[in-house]
Protein backbone atom coordinates (compact mmCIF):
# COMPACT_ATOMS: atom_id res chain seq x y z
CA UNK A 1 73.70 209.95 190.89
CA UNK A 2 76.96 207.94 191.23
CA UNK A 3 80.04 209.52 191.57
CA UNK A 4 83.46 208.04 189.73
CA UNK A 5 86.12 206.13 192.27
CA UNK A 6 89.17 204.50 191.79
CA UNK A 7 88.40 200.93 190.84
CA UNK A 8 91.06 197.88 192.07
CA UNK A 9 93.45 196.74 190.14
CA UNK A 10 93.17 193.35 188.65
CA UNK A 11 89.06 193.17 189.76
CA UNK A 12 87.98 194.57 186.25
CA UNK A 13 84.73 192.99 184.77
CA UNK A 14 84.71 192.76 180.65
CA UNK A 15 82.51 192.59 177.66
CA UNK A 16 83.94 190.63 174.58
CA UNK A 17 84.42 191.89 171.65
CA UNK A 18 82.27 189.57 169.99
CA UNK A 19 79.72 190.08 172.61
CA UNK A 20 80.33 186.99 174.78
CA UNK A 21 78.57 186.63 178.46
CA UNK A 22 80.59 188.53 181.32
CA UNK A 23 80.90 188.41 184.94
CA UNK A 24 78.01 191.31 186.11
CA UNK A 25 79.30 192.87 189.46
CA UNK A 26 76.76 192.35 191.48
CA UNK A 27 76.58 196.34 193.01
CA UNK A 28 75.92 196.68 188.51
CA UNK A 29 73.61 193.74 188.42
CA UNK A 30 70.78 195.81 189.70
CA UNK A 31 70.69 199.55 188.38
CA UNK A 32 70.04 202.27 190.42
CA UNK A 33 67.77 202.81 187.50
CA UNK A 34 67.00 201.66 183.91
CA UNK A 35 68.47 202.76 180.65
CA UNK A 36 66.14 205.21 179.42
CA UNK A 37 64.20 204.92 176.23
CA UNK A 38 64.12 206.18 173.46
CA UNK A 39 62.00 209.30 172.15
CA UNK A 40 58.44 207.64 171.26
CA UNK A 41 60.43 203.77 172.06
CA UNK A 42 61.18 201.42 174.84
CA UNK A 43 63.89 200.76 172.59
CA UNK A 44 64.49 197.81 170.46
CA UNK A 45 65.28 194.54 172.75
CA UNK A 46 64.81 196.32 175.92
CA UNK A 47 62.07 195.12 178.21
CA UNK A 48 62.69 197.27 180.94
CA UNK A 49 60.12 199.69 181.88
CA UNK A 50 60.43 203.64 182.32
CA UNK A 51 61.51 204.91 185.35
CA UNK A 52 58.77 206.67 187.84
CA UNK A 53 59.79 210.19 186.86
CA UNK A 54 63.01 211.99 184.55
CA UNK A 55 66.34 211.11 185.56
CA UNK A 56 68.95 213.63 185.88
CA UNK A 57 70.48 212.97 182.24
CA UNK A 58 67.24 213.85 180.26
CA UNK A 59 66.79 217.01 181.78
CA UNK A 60 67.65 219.19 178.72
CA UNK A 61 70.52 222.11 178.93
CA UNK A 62 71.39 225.01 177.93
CA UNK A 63 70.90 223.83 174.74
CA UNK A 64 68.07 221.74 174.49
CA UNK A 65 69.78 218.63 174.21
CA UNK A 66 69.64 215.85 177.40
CA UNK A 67 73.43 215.55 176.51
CA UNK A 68 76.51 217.68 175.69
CA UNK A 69 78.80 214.12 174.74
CA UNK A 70 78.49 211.04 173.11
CA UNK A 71 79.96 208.30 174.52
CA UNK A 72 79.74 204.87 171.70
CA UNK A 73 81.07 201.38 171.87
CA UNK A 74 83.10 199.99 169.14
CA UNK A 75 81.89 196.35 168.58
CA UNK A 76 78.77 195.25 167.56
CA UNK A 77 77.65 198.76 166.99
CA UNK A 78 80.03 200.47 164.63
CA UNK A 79 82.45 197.37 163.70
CA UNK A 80 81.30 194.01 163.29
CA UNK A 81 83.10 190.71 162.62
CA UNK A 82 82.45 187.83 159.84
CA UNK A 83 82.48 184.73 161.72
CA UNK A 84 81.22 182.48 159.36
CA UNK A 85 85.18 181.07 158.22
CA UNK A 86 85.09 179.95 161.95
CA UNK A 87 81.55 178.67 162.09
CA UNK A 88 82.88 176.09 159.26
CA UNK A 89 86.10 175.06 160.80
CA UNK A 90 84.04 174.74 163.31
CA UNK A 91 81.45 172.53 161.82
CA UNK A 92 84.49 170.48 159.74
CA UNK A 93 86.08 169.51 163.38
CA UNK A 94 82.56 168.07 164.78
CA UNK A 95 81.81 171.32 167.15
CA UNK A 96 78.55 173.37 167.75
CA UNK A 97 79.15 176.69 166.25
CA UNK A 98 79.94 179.01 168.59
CA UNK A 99 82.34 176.92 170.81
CA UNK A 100 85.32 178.41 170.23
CA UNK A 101 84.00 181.68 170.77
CA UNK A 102 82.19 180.11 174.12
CA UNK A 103 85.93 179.19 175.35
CA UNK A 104 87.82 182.25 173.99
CA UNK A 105 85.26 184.64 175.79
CA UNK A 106 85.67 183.19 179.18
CA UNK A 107 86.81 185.82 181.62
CA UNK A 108 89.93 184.03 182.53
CA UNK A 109 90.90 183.87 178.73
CA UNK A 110 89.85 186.85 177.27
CA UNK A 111 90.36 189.15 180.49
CA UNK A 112 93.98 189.21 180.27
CA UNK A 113 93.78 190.41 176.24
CA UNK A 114 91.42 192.84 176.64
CA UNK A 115 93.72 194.44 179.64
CA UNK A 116 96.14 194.81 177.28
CA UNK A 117 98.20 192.04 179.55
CA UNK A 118 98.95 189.77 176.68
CA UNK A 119 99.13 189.51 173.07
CA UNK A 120 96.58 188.14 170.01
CA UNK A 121 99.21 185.36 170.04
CA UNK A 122 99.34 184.27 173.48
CA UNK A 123 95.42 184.39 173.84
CA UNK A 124 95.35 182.00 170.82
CA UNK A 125 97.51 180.31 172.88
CA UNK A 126 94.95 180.09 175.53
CA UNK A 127 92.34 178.85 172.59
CA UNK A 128 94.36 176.02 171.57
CA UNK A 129 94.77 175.13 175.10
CA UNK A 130 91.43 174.62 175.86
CA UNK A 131 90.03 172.78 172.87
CA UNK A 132 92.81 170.63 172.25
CA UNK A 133 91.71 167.89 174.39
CA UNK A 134 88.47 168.25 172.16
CA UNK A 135 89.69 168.33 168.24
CA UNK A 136 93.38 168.25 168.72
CA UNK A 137 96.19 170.74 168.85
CA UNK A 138 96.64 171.60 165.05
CA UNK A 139 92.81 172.08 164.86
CA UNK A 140 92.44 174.07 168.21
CA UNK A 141 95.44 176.51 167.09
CA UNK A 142 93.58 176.78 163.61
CA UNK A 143 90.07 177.67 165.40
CA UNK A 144 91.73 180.45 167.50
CA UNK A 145 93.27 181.78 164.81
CA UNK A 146 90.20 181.97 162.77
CA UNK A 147 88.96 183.64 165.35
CA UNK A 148 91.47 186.18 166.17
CA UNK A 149 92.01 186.93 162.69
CA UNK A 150 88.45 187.03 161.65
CA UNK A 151 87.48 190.00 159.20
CA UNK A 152 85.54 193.15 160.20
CA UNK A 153 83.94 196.28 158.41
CA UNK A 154 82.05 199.52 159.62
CA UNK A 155 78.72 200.04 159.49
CA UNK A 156 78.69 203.25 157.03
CA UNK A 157 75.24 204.44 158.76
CA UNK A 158 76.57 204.53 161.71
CA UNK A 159 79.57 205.95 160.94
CA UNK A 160 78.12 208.72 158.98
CA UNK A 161 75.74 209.61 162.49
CA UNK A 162 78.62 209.65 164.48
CA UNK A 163 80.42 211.92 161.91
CA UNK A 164 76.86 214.36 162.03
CA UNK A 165 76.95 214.15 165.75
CA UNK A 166 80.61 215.16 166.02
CA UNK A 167 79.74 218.24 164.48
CA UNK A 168 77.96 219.14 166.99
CA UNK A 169 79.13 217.58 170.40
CA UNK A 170 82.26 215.65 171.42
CA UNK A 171 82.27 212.12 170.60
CA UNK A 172 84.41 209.38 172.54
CA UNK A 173 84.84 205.44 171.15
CA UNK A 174 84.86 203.56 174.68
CA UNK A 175 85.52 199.78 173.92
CA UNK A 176 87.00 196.68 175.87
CA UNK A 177 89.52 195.74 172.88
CA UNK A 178 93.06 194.54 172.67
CA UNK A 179 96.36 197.01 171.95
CA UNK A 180 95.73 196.32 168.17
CA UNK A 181 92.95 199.22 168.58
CA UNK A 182 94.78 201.73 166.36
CA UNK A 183 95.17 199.59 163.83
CA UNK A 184 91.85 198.12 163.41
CA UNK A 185 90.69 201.60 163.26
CA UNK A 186 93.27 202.84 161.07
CA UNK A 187 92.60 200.00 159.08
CA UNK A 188 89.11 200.68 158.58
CA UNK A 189 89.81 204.36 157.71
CA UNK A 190 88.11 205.18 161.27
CA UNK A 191 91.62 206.47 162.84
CA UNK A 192 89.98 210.19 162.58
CA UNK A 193 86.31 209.30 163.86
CA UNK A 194 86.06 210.61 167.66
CA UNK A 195 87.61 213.23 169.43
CA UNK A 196 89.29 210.48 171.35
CA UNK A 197 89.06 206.91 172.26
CA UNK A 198 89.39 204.95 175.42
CA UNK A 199 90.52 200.89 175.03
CA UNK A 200 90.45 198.69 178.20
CA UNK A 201 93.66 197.68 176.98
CA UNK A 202 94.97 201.15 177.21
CA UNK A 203 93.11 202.46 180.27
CA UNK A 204 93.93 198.61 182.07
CA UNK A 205 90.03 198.40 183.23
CA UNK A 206 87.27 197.36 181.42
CA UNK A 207 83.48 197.76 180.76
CA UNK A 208 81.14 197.43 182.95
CA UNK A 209 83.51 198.80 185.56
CA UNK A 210 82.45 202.75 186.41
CA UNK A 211 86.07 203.78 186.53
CA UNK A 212 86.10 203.21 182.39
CA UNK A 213 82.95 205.48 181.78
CA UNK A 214 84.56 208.21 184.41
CA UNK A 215 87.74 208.49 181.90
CA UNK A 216 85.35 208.71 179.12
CA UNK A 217 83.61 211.49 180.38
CA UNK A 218 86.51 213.60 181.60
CA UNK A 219 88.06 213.21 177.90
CA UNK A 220 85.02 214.32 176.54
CA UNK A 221 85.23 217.06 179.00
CA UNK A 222 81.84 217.12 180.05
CA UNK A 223 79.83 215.54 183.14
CA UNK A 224 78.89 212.23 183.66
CA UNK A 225 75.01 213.07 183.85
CA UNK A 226 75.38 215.19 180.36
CA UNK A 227 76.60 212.00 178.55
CA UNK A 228 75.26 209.99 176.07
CA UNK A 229 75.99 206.91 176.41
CA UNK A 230 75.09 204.05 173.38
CA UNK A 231 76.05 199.81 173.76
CA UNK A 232 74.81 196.85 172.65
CA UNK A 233 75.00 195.14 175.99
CA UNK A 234 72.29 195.63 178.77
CA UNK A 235 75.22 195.14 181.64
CA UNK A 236 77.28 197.79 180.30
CA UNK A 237 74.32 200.36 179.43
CA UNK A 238 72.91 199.82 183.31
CA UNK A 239 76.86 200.92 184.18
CA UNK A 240 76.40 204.05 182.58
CA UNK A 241 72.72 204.84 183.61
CA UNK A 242 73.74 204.08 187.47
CA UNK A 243 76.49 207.07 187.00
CA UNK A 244 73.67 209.34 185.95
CA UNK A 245 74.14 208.95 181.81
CA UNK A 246 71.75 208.84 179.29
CA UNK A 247 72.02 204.82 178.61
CA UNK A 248 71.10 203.92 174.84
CA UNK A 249 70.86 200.10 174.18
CA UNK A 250 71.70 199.35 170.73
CA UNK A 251 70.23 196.82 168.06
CA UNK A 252 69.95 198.99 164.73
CA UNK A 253 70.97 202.13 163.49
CA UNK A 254 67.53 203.61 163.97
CA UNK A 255 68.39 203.33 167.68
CA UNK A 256 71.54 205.40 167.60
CA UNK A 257 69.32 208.28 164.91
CA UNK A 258 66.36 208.79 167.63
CA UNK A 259 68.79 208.71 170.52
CA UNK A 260 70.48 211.61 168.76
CA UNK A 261 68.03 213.65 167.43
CA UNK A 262 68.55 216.58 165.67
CA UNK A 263 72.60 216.01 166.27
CA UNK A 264 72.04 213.26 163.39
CA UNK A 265 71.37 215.44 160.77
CA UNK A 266 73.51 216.74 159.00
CA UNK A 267 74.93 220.60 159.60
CA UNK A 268 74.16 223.03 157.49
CA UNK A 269 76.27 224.58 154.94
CA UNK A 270 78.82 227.38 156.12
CA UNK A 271 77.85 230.38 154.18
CA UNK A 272 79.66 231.16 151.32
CA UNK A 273 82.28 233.69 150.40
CA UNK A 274 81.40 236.07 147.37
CA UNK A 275 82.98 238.46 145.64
């Protein structure tokens, strides 16, 4: 199993929040080994194969569980973004859907956001920038706006796991997001959710660096090989495994209820007073 280290300033690696391709380190780009599956599942979109024997994080504890922590990204797992304004502005100005997000997810671009190194604004900035020489100024400005300011909800099954498994064990929100974090989850009535939550923005390091999923674990209070660790992006889910965490790659809510077992249902009733 890995052990945490300080990681170098300005050498972060990042995951978008809208998913976008990242840089893979390449000492992350092959796992020591990979992300587990699921009870009775290879899990949904994963074609890796199981492992030659247990790893350390599925060896059950005291209580019976292969985890005492949950560990869950943010984006693309509990919130997700409507994208389809964009796709038309996008369609309207003569580009493939999906270019602006193709620019604004570069690591030079988005990097600097999600490090908490400049604002929305400025990173729109950067946007506009780069398309302008392709559908003009006014347009580019519009498309990065579109994006920035694109709408989001929850995911109410998820949320209401994560609430079950809280009960239980102590969950952490570990996302590469911008210093608007709060907000957004204050905003989506989600400001009470985990027992604490670690932004790149915040923290100044991002996923799939170690050093990220090392401050996770030591707010949850609880070793890195006794965490549970869920994403929807293979890179950042190998990060966690090669530190000795139970790795969970998302697609569906059915994904996060096996991975969690009996800490998905809900707790039973305190008794009563009488009399």
């Amino acid at each position: 199993m890995s052990t945490c280290t300080g990681h170098a300033p300005g050498d972060p690696h990042r995951t978008s929040a809208a998913a976008a391709p990242d840089d893979i380190p390449a000492a992350l780009a092959a796992p020591v080994h990979p992300p587990l599956p699921l009870p009775g599942s290879s899990g949904p979109g994963s074609d890796s194969a199981p492992g030659p024997g247990p790893d350390p994080g599925t060896v059950p504890g005291p209580t019976g569980r292969a985890f005492d922590a949950v560990l869950c990204d943010l984006d693309n797992v509990v919130r997700f973004y409507d994208t389809a304004p964009l796709a038309a502005l996008e369609r309207a100005a003569g580009l493939p859907v999906g270019a602006t997000e193709d620019v604004a997810y570069a690591p030079e671009v988005d990097l600097p956001l999600l490090l908490g190194r400049i604002t929305p604004d400025a990173w729109v900035e950067s946007i506009t920038a780069a398309l302008a020489d392709r559908v003009g100024e006014d347009r580019a400005r519009d498309l990065g706006r579109a994006l920035a300011n694109a709408p989001f909800r929850a995911d109410e099954e998820v949320v209401a796991l994560l609430r079950r498994a809280r009960t239980r064990v102590p969950l952490v929100l570990v996302t590469n997001a911008t210093l608007q974090l709060d907000d957004d989850l204050a905003l989506l009535g989600l400001d009470e959710l985990a027992d604490a939550v670690v932004s790149s923005a915040v923290e100044q390091v991002a996923k799939p660096d170690p050093a990220i999923y090392c401050i996770a674990a030591d707010r949850a209070g609880v070793p890195l090989d006794r965490c549970l660790f869920v994403d929807d992006r293979q890179e950042n889910v190998d990060a966690a495994v090669a530190l000795g965490m139970t790795g969970v790659l998302y697609r569906e809510p059915a994904d996060l209820r096996r991975a969690l077992g009996p800490c998905a249902e809900a707790a039973p009733p305190r008794p009563g007073r009488t009399g």
